[in-house]
C-alpha atoms as a PDB file:
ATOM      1  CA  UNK A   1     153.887-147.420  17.808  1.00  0.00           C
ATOM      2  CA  UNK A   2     155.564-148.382  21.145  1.00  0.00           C
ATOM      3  CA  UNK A   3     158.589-151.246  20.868  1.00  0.00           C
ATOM      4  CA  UNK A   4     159.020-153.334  24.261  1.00  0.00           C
ATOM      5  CA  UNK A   5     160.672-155.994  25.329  1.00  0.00           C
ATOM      6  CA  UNK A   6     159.523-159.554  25.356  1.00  0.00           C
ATOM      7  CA  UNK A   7     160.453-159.873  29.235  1.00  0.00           C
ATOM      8  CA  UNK A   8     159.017-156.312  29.723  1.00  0.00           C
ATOM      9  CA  UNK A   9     155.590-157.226  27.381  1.00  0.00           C
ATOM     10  CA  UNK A  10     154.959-160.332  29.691  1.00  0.00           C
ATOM     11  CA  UNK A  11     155.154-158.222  32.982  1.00  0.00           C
ATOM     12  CA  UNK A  12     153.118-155.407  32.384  1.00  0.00           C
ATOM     13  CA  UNK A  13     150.703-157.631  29.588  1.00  0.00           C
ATOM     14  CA  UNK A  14     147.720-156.119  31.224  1.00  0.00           C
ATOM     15  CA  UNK A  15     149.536-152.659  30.712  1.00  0.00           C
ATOM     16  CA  UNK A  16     149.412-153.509  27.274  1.00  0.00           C
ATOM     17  CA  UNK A  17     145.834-154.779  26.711  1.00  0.00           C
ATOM     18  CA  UNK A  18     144.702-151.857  28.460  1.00  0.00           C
ATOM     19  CA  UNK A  19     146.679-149.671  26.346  1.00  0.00           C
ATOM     20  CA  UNK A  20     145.935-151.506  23.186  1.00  0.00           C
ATOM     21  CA  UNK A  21     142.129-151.455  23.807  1.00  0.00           C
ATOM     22  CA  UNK A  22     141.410-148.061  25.319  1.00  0.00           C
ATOM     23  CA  UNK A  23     144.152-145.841  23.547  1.00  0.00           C
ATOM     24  CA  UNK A  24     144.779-148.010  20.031  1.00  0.00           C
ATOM     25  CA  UNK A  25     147.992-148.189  21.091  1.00  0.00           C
ATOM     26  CA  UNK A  26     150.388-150.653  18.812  1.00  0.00           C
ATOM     27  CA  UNK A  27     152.875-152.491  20.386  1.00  0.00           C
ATOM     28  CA  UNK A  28     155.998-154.220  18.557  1.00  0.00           C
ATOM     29  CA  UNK A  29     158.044-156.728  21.018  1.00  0.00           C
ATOM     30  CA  UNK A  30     160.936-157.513  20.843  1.00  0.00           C
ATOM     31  CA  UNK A  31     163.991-160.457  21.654  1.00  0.00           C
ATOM     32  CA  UNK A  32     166.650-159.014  21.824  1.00  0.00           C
ATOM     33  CA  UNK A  33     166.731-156.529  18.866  1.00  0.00           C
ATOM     34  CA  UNK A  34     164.859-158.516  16.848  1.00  0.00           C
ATOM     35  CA  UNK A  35     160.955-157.080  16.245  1.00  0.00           C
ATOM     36  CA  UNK A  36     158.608-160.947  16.598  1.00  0.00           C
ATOM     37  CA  UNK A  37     155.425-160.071  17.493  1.00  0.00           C
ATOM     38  CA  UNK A  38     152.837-156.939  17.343  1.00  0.00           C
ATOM     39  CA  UNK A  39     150.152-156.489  19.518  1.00  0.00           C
ATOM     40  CA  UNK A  40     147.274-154.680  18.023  1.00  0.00           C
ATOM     41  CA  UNK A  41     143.194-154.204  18.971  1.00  0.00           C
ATOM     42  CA  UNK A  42     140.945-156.820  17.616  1.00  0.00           C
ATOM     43  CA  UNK A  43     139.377-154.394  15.645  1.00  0.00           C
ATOM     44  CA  UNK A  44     142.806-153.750  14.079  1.00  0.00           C
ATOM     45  CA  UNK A  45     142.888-157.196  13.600  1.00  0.00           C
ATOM     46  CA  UNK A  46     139.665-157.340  11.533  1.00  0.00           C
ATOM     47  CA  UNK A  47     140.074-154.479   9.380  1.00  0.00           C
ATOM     48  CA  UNK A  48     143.833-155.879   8.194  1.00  0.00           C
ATOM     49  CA  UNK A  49     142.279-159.249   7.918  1.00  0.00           C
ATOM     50  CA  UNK A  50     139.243-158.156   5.479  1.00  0.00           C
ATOM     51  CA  UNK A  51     141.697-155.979   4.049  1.00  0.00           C
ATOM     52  CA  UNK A  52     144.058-158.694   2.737  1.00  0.00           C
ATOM     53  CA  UNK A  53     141.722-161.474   2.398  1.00  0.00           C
ATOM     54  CA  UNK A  54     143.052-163.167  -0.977  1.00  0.00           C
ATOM     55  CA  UNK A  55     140.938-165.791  -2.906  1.00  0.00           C
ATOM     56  CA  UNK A  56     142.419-168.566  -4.032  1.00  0.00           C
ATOM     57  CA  UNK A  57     143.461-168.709  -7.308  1.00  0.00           C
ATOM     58  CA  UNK A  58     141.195-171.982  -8.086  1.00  0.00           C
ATOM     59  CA  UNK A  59     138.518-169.280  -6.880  1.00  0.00           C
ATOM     60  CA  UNK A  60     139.916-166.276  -8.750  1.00  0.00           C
ATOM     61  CA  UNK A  61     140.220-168.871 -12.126  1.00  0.00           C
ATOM     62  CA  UNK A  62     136.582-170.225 -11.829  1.00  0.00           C
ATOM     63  CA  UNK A  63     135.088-166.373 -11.433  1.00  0.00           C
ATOM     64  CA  UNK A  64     136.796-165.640 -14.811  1.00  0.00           C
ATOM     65  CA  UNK A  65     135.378-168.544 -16.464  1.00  0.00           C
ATOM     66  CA  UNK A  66     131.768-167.791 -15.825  1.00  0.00           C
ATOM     67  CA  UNK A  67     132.904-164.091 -16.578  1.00  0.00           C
ATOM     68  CA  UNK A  68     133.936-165.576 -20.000  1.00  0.00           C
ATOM     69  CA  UNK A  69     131.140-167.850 -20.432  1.00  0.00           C
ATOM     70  CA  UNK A  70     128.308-164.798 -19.926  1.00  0.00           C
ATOM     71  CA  UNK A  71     129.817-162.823 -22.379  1.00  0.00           C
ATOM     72  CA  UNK A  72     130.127-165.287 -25.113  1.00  0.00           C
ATOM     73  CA  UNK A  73     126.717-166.357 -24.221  1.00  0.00           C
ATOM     74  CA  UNK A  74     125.259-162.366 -25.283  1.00  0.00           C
ATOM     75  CA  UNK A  75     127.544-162.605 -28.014  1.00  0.00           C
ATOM     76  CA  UNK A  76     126.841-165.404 -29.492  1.00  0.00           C
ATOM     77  CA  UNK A  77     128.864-166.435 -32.742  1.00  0.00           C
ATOM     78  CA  UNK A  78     129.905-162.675 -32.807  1.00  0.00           C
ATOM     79  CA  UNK A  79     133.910-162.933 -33.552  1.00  0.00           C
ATOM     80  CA  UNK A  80     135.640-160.382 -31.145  1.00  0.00           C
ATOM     81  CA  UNK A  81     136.928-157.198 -33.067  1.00  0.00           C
ATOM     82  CA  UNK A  82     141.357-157.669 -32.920  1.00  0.00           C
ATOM     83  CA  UNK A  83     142.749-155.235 -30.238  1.00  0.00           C
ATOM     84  CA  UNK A  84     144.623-153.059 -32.873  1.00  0.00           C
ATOM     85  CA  UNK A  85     141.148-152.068 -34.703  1.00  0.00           C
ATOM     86  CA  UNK A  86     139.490-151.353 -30.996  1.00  0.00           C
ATOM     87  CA  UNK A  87     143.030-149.045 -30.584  1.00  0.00           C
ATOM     88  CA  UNK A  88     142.640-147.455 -33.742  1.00  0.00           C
ATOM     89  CA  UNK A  89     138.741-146.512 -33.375  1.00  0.00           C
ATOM     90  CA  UNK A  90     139.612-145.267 -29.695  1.00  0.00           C
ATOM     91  CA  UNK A  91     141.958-142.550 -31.450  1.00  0.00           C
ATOM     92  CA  UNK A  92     139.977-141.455 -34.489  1.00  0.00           C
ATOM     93  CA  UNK A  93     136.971-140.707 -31.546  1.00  0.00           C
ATOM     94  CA  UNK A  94     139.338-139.179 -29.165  1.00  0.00           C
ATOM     95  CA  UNK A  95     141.254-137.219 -32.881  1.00  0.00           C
ATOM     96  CA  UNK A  96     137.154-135.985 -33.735  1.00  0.00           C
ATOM     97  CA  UNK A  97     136.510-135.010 -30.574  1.00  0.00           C
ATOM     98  CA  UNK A  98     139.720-132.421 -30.397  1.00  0.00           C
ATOM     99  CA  UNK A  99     138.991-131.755 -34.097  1.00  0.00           C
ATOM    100  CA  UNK A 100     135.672-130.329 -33.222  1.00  0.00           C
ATOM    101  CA  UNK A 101     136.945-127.896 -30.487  1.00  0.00           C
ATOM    102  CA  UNK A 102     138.669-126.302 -32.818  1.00  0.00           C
END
């Protein structure tokens, strides 16, 4: 990663694009000390962008309704077993399953 100048960036910008495009270069400039802007390939660009592409949570909210809704649908009236009794059948498997190595 290269750091420039903003004054420096804007004279030799076709430096840059060039450098950015051919060699992947990244380039941070700079005002003064102070880091504002990156210059990175498009292709950069898109794989950050896909990479951090958030739903919203109206989205997120909705997905975990009809996530609820299908599995009380193949359930039916079937209560749900409490958390502690799924916990406690969890160990007596794993506690058989070391019992019978022995």
């Amino acid at each position: 990663m290269r750091e420039i100048s903003a004054t420096k960036a804007r004279n030799k910008f076709g430096e840059l694009i060039r450098n950015v495009t051919e060699k992947g270069e990244t380039v941070v400039v700079k005002r003064g000390e102070k880091p504002c802007v990156v210059i990175i390939s498009i292709d950069e660009y898109r794989k950050l962008k896909s990479a951090y592409k958030k739903e919203s949570w109206e989205h997120t909210l909705e997905k975990l309704r009809r996530t609820v809704a299908k599995i009380r649908a193949r359930r039916g009236d079937k209560p749900f077993k409490a958390p502690e009794e799924i916990i406690r059948e969890v160990r007596e498997e794993r506690n058989a399953s070391f019992t019978d190595l022995y």
